[in-house]
C-alpha atoms as a PDB file:
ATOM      1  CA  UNK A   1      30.706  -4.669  18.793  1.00  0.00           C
ATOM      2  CA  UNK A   2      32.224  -4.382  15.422  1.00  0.00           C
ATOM      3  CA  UNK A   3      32.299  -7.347  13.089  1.00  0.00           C
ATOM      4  CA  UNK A   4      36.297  -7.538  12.055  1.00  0.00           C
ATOM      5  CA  UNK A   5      35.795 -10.303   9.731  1.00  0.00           C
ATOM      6  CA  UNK A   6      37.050  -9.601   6.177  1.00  0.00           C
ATOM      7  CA  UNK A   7      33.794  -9.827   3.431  1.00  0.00           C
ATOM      8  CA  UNK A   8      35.077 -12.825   0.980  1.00  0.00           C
ATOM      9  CA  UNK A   9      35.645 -12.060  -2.284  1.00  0.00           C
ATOM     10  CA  UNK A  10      34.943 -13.665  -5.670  1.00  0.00           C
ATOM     11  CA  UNK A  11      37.185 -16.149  -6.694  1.00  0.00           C
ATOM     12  CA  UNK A  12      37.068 -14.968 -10.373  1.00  0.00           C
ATOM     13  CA  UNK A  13      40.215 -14.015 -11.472  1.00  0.00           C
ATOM     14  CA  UNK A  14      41.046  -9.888 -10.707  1.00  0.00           C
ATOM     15  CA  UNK A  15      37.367  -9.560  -9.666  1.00  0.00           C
ATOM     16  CA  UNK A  16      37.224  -7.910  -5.916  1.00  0.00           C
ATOM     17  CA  UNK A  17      33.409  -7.723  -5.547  1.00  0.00           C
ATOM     18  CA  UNK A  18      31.483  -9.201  -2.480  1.00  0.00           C
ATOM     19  CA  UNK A  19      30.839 -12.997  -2.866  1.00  0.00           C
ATOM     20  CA  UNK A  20      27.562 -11.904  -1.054  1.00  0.00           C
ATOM     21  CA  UNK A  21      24.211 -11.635  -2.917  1.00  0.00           C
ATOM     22  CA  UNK A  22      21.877  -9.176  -2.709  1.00  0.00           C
ATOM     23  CA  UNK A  23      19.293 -11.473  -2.950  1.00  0.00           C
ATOM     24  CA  UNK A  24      20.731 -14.649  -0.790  1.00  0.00           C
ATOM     25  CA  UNK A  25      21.593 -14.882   2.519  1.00  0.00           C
ATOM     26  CA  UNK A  26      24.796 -17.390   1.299  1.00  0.00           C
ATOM     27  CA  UNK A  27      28.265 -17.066   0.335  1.00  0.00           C
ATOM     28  CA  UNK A  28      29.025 -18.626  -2.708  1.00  0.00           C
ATOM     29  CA  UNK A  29      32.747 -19.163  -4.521  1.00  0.00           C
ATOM     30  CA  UNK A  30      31.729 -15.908  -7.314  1.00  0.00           C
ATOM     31  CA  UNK A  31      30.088 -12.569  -6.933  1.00  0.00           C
ATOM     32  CA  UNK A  32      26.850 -12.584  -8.102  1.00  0.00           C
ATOM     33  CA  UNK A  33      27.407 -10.799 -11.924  1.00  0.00           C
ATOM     34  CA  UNK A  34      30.037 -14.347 -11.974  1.00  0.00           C
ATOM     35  CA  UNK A  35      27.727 -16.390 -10.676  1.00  0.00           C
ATOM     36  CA  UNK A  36      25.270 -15.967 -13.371  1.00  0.00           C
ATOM     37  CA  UNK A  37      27.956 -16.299 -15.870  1.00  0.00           C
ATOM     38  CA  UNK A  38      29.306 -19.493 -14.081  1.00  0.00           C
ATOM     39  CA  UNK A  39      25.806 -21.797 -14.675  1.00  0.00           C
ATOM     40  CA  UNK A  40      25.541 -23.849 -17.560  1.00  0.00           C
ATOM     41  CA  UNK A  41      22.529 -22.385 -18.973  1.00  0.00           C
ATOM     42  CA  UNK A  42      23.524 -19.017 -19.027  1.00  0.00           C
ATOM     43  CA  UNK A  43      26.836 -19.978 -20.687  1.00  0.00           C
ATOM     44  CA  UNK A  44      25.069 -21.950 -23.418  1.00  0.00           C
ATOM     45  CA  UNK A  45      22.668 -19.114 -23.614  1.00  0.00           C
ATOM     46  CA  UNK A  46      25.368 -16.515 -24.141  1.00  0.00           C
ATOM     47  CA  UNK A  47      27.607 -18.513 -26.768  1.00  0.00           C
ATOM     48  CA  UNK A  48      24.533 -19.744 -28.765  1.00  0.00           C
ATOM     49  CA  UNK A  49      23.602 -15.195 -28.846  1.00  0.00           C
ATOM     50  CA  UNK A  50      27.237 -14.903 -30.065  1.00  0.00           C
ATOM     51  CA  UNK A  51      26.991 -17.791 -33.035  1.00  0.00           C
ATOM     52  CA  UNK A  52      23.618 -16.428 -33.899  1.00  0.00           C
ATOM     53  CA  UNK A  53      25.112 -12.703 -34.070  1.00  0.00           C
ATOM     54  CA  UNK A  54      27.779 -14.076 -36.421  1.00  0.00           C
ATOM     55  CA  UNK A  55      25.334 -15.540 -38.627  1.00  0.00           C
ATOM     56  CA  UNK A  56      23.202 -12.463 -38.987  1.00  0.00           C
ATOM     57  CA  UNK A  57      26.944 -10.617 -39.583  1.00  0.00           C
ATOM     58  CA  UNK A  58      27.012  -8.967 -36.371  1.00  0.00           C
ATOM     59  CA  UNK A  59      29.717  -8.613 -33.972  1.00  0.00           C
ATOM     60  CA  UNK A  60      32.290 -10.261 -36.372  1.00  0.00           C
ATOM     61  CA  UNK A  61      35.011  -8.618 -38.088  1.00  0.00           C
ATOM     62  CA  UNK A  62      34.497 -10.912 -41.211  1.00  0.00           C
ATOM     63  CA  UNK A  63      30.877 -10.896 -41.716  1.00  0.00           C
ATOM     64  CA  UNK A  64      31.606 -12.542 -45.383  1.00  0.00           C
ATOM     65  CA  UNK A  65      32.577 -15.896 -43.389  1.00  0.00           C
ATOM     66  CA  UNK A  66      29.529 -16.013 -41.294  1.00  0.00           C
ATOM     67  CA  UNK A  67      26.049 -14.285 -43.002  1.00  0.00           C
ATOM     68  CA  UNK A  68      23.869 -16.763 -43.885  1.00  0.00           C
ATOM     69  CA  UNK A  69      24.985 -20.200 -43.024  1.00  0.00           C
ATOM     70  CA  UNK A  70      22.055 -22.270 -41.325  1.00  0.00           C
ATOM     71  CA  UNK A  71      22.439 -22.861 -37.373  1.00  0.00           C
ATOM     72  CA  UNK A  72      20.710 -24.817 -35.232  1.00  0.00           C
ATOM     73  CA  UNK A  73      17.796 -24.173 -33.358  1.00  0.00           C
ATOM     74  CA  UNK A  74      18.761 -22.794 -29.330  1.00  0.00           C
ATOM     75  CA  UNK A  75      16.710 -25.918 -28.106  1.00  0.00           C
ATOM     76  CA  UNK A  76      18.870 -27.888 -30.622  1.00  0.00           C
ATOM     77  CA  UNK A  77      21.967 -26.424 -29.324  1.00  0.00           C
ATOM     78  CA  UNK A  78      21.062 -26.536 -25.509  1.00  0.00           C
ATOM     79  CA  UNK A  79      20.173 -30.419 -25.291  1.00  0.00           C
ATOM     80  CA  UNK A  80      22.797 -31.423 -27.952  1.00  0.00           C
ATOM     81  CA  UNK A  81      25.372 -29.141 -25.537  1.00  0.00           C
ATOM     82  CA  UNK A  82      24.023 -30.655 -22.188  1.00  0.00           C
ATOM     83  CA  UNK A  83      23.832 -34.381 -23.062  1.00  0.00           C
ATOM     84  CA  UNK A  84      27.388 -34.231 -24.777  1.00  0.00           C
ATOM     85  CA  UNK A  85      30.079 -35.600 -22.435  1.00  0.00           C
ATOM     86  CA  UNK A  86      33.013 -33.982 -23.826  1.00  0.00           C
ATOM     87  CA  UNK A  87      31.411 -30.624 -23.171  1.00  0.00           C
ATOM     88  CA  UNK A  88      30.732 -31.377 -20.039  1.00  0.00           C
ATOM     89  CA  UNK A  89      34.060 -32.379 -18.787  1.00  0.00           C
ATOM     90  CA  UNK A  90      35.271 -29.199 -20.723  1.00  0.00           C
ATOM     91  CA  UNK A  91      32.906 -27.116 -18.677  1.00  0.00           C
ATOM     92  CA  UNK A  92      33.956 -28.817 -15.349  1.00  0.00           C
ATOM     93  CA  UNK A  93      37.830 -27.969 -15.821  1.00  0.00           C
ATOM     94  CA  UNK A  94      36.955 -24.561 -17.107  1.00  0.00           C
ATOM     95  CA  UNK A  95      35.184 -23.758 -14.211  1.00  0.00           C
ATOM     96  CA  UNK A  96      37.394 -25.029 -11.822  1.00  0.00           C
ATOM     97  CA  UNK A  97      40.101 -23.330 -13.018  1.00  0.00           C
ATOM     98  CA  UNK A  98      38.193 -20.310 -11.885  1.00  0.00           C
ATOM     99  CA  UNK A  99      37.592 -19.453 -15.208  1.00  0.00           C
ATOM    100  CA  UNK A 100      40.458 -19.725 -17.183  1.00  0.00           C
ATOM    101  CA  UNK A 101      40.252 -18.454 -20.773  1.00  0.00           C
ATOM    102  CA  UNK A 102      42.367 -20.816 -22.459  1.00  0.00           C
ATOM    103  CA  UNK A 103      40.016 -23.869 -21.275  1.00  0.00           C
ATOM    104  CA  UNK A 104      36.605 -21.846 -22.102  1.00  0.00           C
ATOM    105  CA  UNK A 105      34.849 -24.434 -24.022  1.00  0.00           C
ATOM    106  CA  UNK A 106      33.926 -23.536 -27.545  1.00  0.00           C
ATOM    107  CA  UNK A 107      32.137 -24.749 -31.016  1.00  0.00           C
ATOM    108  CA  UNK A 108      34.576 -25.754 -33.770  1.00  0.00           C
ATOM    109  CA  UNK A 109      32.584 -25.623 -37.267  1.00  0.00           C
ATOM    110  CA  UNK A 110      34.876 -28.872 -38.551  1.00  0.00           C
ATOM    111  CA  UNK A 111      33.923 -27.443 -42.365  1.00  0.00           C
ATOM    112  CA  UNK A 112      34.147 -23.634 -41.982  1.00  0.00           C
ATOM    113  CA  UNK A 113      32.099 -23.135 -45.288  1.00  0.00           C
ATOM    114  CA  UNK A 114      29.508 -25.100 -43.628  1.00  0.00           C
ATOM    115  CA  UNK A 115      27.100 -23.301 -40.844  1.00  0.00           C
ATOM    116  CA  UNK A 116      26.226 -24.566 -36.862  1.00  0.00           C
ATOM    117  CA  UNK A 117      24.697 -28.125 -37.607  1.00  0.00           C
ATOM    118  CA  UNK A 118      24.711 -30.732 -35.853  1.00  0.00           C
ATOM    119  CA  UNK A 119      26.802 -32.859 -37.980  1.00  0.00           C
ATOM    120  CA  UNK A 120      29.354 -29.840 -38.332  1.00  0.00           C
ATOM    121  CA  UNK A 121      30.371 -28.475 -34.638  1.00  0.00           C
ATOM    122  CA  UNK A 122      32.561 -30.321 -32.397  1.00  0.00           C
ATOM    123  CA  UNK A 123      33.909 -29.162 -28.859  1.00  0.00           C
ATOM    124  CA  UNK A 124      37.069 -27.391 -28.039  1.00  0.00           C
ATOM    125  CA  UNK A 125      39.025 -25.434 -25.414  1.00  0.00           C
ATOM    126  CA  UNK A 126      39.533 -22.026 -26.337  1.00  0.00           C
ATOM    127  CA  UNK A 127      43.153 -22.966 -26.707  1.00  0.00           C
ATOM    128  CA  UNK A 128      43.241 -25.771 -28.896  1.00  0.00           C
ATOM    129  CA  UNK A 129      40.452 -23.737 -31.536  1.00  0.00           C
ATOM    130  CA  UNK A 130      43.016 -20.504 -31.650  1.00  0.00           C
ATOM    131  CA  UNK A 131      45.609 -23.368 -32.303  1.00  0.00           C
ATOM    132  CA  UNK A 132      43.590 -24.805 -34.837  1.00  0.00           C
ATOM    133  CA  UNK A 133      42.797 -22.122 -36.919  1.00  0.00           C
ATOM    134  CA  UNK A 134      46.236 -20.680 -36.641  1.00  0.00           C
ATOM    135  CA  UNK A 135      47.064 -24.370 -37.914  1.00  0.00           C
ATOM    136  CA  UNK A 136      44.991 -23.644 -40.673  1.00  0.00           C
ATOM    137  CA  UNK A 137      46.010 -19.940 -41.560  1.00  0.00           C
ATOM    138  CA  UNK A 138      49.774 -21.730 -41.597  1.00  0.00           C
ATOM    139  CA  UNK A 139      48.357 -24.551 -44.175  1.00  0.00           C
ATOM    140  CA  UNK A 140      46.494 -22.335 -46.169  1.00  0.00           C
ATOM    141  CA  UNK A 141      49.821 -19.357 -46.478  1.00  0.00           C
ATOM    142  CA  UNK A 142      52.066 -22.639 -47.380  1.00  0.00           C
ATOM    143  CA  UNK A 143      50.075 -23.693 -49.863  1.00  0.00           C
ATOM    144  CA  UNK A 144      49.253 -20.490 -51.671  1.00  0.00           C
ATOM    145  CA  UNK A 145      53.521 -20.541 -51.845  1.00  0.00           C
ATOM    146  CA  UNK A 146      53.526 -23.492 -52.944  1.00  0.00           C
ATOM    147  CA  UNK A 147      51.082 -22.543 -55.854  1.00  0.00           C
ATOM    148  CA  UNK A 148      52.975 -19.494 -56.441  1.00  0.00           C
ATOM    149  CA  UNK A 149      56.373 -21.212 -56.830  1.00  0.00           C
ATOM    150  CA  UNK A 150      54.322 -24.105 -59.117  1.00  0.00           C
ATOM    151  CA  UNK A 151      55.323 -26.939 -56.749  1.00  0.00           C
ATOM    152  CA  UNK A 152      52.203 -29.172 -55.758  1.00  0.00           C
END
């Protein structure tokens, strides 16, 4: 006798794969490929890989704002990221969303001539840094009118 119940899928967002795991008799709420993406050590992992590829000019359109500033060690990173409350709450709601974009956390540099340092990154939504630096772009295009026009 045939089995008619439907296979659940991941709850990620336009992802159709099997929640099942090759590997795990379970059914969890992602496929596996999410489900690796959905712990917070992996996600730490993976951002911290991105900073350090800016800093080393890779995988940045605008090389000349990242190559060379000083970062924090990954062990630096993880327990400062792990023991910092905002974050976490930002990862809860993120994930519970099922993964919605605009609440991905992410690392502000509050000085962007300054590098990853401790006393230099803060916590955001993906949302409110986009809103931020368009914030800024807006400040910075006013104020080269202003010098333009000689008005301080």
């Amino acid at each position: 006798m045939a089995n008619n119940k439907p296979i659940p899928t991941c709850c990620f967002k336009g992802c159709n794969k099997s929640r099942k795991s090759d590997y795990h008799s379970s059914w969890g709420r992602f496929c596996p490929f999410h489900t690796k993406r959905a712990t917070i050590n992996s996600f730490l992992s993976e951002l911290y890989s991105r900073i350090r590829s800016r800093v080393r000019g890779k995988k940045t359109k605008r090389p000349d704002l990242y190559l060379g500033l000083p970062i924090m060690s990954k062990e630096a990173f993880m327990s400062w990221s792990k023991n910092h409350p905002y974050f976490l709450t930002l990862y809860k709601q993120w994930k519970t969303s099922d993964f919605d974009r605009r609440l991905t956390p992410t690392v502000n540099r509050m000085n962007s001539s300054k590098g990853y340092t401790l006393d230099n990154v803060e916590w955001l939504t993906n949302s409110q840094n986009c809103g931020l630096s368009a914030s800024v772009k807006k400040a910075k295009n006013k104020n080269a009118i202003y010098e333009l026009l000689g008005v301080k």
